[in-house]
PDB file of N, CA and C in Angstrom:
ATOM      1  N   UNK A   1      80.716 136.284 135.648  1.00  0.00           N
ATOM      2  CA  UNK A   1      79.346 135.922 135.921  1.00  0.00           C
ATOM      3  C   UNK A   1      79.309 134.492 136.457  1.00  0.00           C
ATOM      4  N   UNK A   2      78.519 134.107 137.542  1.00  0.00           N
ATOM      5  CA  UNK A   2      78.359 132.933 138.357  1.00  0.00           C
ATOM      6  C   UNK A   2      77.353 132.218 137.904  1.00  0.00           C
ATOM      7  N   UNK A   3      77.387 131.103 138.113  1.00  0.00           N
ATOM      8  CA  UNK A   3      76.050 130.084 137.843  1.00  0.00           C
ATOM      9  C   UNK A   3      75.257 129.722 138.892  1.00  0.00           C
ATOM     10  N   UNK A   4      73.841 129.430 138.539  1.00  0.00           N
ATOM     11  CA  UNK A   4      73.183 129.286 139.219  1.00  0.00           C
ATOM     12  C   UNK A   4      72.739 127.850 140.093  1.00  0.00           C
ATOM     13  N   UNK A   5      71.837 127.455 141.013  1.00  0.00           N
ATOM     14  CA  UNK A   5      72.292 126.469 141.561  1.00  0.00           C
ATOM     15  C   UNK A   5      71.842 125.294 141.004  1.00  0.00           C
ATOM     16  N   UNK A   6      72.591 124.088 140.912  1.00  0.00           N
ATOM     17  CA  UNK A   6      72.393 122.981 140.056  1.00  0.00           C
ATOM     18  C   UNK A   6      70.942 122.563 140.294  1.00  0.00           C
ATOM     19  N   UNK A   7      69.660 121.930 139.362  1.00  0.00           N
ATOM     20  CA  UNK A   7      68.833 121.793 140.303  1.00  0.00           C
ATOM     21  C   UNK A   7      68.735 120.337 139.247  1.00  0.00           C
ATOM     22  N   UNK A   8      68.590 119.306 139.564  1.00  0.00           N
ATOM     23  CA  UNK A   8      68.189 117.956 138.871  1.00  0.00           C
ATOM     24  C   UNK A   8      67.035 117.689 138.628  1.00  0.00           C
ATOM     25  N   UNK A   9      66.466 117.122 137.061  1.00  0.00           N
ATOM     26  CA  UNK A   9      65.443 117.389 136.916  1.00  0.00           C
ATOM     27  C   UNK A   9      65.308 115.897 135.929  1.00  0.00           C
ATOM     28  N   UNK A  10      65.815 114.971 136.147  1.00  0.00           N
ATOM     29  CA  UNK A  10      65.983 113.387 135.865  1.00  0.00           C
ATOM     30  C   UNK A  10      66.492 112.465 136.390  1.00  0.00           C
ATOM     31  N   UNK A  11      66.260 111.274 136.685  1.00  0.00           N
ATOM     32  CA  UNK A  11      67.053 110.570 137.544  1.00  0.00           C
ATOM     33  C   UNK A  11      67.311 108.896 136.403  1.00  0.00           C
ATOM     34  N   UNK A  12      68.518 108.328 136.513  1.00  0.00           N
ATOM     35  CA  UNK A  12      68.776 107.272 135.987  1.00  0.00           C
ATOM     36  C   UNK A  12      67.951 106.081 136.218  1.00  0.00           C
ATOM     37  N   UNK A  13      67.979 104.898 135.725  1.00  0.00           N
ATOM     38  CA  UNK A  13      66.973 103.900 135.849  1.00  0.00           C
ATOM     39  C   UNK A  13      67.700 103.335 136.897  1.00  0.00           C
ATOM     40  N   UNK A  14      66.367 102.845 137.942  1.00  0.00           N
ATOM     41  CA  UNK A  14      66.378 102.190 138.955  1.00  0.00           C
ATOM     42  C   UNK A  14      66.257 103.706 140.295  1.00  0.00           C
ATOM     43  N   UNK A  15      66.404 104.466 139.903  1.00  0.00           N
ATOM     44  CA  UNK A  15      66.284 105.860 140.694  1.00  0.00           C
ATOM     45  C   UNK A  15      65.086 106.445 140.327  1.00  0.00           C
ATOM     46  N   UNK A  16      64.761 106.924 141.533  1.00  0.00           N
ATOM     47  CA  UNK A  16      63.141 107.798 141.498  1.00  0.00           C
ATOM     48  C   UNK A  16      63.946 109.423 142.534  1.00  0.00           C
ATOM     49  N   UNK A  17      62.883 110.296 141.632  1.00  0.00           N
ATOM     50  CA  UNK A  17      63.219 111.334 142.569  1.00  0.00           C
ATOM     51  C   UNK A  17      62.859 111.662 143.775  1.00  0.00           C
ATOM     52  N   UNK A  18      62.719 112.025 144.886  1.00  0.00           N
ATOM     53  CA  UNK A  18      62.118 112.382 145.814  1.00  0.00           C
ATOM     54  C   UNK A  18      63.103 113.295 146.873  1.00  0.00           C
ATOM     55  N   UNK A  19      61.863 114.806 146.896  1.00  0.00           N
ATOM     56  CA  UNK A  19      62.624 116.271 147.387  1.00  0.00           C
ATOM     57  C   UNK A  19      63.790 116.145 146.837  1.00  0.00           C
ATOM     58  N   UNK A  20      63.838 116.587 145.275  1.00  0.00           N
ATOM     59  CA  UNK A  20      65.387 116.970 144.462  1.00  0.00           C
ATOM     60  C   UNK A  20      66.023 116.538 144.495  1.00  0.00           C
ATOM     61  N   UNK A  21      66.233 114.864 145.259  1.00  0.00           N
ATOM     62  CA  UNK A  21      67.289 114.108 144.807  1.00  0.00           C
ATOM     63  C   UNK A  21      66.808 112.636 144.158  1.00  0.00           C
ATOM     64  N   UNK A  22      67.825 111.970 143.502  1.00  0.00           N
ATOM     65  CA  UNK A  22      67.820 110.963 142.934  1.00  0.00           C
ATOM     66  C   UNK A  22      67.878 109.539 143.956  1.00  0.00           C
ATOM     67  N   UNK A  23      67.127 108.627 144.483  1.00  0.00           N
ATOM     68  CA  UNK A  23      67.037 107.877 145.430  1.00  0.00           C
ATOM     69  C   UNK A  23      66.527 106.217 145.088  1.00  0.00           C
ATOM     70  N   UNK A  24      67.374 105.357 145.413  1.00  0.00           N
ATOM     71  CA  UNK A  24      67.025 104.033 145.063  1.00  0.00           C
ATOM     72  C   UNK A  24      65.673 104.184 144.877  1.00  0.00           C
ATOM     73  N   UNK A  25      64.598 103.481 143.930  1.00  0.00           N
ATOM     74  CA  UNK A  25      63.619 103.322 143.501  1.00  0.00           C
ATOM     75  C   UNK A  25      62.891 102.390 144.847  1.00  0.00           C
ATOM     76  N   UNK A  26      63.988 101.278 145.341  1.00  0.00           N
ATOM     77  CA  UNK A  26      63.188 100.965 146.948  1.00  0.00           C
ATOM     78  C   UNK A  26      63.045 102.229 148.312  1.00  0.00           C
ATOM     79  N   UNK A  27      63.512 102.904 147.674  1.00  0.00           N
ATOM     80  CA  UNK A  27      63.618 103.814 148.917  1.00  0.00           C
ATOM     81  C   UNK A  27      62.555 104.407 149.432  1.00  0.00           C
ATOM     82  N   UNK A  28      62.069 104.350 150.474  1.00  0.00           N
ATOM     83  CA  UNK A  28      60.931 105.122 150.858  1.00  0.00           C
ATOM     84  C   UNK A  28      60.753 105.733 152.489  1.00  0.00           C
ATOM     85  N   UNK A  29      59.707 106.112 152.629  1.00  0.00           N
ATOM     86  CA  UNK A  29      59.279 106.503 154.234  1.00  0.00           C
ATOM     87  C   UNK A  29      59.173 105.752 155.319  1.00  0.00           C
ATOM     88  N   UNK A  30      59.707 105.604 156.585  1.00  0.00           N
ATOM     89  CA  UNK A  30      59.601 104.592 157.166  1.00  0.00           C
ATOM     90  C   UNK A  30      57.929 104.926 157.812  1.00  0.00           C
ATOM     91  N   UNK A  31      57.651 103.073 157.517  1.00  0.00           N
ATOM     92  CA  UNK A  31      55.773 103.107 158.111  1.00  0.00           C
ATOM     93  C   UNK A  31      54.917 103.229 156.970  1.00  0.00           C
ATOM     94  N   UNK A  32      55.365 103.559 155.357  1.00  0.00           N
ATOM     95  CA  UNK A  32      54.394 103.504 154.817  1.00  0.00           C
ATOM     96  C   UNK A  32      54.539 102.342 154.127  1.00  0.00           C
ATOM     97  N   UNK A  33      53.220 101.755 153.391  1.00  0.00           N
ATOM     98  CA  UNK A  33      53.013 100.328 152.613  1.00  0.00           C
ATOM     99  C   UNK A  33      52.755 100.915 151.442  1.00  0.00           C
ATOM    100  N   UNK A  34      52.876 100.200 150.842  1.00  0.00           N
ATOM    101  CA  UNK A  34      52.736 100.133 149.017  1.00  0.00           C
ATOM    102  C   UNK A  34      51.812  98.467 148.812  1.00  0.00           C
ATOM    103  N   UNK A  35      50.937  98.657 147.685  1.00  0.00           N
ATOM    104  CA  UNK A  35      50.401  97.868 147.017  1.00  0.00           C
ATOM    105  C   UNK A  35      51.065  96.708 146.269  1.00  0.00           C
ATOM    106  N   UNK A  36      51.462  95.544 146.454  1.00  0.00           N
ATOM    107  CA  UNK A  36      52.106  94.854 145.181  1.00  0.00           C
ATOM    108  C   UNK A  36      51.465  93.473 144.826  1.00  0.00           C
ATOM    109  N   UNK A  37      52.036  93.227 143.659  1.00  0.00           N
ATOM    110  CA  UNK A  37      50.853  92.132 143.071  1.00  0.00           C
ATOM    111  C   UNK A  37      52.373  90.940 143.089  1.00  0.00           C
ATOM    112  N   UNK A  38      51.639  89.619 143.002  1.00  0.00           N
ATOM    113  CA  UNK A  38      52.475  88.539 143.207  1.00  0.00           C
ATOM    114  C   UNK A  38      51.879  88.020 142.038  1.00  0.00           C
ATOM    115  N   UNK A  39      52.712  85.947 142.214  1.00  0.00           N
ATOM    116  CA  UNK A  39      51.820  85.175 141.455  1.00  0.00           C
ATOM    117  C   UNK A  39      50.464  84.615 142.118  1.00  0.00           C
ATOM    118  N   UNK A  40      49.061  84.854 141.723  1.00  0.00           N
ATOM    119  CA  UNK A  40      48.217  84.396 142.082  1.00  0.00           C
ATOM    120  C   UNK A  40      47.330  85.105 142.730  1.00  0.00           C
ATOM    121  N   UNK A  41      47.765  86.652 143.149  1.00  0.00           N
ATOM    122  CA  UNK A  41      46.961  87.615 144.352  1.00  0.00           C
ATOM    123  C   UNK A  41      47.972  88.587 144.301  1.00  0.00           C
ATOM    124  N   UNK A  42      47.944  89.596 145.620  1.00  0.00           N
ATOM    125  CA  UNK A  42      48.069  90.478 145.714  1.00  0.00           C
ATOM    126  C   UNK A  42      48.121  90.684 146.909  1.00  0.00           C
ATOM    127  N   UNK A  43      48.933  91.869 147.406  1.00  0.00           N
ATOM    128  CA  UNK A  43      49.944  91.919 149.156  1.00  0.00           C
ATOM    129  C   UNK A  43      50.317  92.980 149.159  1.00  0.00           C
ATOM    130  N   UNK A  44      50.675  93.812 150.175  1.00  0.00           N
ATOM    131  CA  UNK A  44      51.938  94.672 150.380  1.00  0.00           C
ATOM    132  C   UNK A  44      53.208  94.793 151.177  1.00  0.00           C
ATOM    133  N   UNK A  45      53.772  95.877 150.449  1.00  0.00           N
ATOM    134  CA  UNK A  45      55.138  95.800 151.075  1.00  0.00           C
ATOM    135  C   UNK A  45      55.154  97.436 151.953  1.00  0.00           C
ATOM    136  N   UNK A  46      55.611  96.680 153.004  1.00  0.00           N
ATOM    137  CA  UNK A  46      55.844  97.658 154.090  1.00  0.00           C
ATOM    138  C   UNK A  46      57.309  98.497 153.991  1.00  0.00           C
ATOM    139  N   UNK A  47      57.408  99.329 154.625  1.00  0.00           N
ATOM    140  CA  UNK A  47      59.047 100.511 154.511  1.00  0.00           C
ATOM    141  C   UNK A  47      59.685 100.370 155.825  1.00  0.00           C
ATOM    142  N   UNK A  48      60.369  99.845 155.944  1.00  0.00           N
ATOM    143  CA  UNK A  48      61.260 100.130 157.357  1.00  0.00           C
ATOM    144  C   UNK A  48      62.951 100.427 156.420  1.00  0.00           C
ATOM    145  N   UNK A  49      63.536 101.500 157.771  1.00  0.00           N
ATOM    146  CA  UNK A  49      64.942 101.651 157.573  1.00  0.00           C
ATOM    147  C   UNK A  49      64.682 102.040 155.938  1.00  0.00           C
ATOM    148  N   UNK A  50      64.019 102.729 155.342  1.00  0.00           N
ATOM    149  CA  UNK A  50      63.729 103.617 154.267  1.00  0.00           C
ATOM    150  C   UNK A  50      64.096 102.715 153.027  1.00  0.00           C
ATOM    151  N   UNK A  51      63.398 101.020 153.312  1.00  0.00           N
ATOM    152  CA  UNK A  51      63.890 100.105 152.117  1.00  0.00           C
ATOM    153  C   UNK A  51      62.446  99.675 152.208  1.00  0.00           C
ATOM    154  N   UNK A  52      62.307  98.951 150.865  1.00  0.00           N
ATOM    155  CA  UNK A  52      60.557  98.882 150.875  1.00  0.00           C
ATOM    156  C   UNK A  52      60.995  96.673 150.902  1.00  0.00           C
ATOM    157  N   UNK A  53      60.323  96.488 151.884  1.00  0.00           N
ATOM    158  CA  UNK A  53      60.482  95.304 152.422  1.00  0.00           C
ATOM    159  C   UNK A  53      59.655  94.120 150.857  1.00  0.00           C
ATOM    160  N   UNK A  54      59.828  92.910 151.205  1.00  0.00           N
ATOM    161  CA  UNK A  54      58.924  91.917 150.589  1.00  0.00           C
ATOM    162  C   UNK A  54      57.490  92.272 150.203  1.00  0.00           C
ATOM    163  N   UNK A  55      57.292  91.589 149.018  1.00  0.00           N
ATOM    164  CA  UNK A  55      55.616  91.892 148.404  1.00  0.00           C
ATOM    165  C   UNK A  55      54.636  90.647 149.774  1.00  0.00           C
ATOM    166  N   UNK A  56      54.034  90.536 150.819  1.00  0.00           N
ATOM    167  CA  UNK A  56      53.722  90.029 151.516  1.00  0.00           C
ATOM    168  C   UNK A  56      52.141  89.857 151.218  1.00  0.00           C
ATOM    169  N   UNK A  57      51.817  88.250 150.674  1.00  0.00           N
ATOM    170  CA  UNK A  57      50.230  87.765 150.476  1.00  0.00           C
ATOM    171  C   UNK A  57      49.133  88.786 151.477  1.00  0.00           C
ATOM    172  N   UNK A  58      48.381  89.278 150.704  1.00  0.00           N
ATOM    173  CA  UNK A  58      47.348  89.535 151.498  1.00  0.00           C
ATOM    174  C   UNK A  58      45.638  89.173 151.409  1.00  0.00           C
ATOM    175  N   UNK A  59      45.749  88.734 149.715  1.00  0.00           N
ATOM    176  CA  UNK A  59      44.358  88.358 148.768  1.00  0.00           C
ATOM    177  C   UNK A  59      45.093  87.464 147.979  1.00  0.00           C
ATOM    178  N   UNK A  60      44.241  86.807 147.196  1.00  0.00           N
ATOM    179  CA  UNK A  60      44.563  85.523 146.677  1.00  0.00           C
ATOM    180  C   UNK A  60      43.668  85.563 145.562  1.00  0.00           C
ATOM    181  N   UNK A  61      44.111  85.169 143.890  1.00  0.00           N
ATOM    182  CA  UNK A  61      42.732  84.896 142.959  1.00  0.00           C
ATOM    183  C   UNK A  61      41.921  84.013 143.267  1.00  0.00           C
ATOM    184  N   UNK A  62      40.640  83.374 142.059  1.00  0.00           N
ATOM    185  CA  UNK A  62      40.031  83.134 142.283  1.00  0.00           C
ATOM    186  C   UNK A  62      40.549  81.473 142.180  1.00  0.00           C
ATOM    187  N   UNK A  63      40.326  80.076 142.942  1.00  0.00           N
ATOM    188  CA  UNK A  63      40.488  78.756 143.098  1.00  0.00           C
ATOM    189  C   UNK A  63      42.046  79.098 143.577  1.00  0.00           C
ATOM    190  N   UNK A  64      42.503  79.962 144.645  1.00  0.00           N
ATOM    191  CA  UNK A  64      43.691  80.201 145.329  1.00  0.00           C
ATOM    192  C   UNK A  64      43.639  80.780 146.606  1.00  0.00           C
ATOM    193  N   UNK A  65      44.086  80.101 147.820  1.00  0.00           N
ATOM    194  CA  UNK A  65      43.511  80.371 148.865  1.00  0.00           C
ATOM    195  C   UNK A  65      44.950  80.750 149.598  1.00  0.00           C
ATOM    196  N   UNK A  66      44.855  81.923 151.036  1.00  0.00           N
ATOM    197  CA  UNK A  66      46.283  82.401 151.204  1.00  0.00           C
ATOM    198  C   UNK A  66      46.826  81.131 152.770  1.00  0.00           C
ATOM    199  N   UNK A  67      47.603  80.883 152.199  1.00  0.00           N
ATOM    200  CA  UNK A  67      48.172  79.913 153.178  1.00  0.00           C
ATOM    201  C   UNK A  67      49.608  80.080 153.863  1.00  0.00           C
ATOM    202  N   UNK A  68      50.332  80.047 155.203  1.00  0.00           N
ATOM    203  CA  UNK A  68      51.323  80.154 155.344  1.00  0.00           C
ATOM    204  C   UNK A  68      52.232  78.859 155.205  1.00  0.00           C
ATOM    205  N   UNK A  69      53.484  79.781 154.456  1.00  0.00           N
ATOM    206  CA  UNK A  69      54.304  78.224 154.526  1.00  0.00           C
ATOM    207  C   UNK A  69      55.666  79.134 154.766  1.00  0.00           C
ATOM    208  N   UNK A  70      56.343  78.119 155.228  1.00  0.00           N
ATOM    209  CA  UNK A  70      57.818  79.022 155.932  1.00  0.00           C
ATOM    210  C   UNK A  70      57.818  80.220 156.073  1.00  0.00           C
ATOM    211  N   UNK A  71      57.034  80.321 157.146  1.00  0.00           N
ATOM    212  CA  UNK A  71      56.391  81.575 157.599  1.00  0.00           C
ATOM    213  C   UNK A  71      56.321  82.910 157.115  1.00  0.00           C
ATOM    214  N   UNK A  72      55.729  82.496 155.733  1.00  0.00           N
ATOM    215  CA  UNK A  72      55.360  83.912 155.313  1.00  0.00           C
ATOM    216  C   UNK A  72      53.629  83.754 154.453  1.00  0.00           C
ATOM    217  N   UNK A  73      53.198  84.209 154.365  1.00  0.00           N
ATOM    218  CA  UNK A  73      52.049  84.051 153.485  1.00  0.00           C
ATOM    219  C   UNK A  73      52.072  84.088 151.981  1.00  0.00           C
ATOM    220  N   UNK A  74      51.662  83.060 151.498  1.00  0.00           N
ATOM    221  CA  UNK A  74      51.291  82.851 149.889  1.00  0.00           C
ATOM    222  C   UNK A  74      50.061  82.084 149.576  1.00  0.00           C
ATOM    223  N   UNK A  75      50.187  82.396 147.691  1.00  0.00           N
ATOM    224  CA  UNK A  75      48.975  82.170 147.630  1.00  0.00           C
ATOM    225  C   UNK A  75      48.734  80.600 146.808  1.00  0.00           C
ATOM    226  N   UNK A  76      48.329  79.480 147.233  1.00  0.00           N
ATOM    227  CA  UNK A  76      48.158  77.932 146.642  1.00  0.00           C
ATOM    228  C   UNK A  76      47.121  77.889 146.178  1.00  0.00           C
ATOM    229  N   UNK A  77      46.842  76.964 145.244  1.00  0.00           N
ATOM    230  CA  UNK A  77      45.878  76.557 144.636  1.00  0.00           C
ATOM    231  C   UNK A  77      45.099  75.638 145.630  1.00  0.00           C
ATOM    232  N   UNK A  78      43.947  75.999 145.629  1.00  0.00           N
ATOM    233  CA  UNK A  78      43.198  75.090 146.270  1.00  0.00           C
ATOM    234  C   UNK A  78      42.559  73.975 145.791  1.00  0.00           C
ATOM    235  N   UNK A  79      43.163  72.958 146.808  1.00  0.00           N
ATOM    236  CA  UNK A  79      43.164  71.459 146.273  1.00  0.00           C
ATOM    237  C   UNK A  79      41.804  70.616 146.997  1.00  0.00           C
ATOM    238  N   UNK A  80      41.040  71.154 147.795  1.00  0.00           N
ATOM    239  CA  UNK A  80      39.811  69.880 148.288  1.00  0.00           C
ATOM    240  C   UNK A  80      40.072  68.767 148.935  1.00  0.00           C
ATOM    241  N   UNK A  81      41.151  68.580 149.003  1.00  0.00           N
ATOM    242  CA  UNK A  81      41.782  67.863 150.023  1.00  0.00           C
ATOM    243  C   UNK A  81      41.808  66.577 148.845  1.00  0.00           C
ATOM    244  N   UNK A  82      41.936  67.007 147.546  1.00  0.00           N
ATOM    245  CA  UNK A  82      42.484  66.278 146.163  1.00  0.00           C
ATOM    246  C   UNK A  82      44.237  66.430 145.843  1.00  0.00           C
ATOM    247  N   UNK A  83      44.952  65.351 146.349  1.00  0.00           N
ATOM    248  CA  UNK A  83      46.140  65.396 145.823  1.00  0.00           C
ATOM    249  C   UNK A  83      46.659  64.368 144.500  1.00  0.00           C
ATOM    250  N   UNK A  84      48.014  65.415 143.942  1.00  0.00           N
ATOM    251  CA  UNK A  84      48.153  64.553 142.986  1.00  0.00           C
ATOM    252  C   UNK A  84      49.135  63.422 143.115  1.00  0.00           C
ATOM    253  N   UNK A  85      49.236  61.944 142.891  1.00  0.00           N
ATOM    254  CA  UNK A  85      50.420  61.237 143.273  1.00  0.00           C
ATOM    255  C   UNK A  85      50.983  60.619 142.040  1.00  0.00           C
TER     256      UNK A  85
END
């Protein structure tokens, strides 16, 4: 008597399933975004080459405004043009 075909029905940590197999937990669709939260606000991360890229500023809390600095967007406290020395 033969067995039937293996079918997986858990995947180890850091693995998510997707269509019956076990797949890096970054792994995803190329073109889709996901939601992610940072310090201070909230951004998403885009999928290319089926890896889910950087959490990228898109909103900012409240007395935190989104600013670019080495060209990426984050989120600073907004200062009034009050610095500290």
């Amino acid at each position: 008597m033969g067995y039937g075909d293996c079918t997986i029905t858990t995947c180890d940590a850091g693995f998510q399933m997707s269509n019956g197999q076990c797949v890096s937990s970054d792994s995803c669709d190329n073109g889709t975004t996901y939601a992610c939260s940072l310090s201070h606000g909230s951004g998403v991360r885009n999928c290319s080459n089926h890896a889910k890229g950087p959490c990228v500023a898109t909103a900012c809390d409240a007395n935190y405004e989104l600013v670019q600095e080495n060209g990426q967007a984050v989120c600073k406290p907004i200062t009034n043009g009050n610095s500290k020395k």
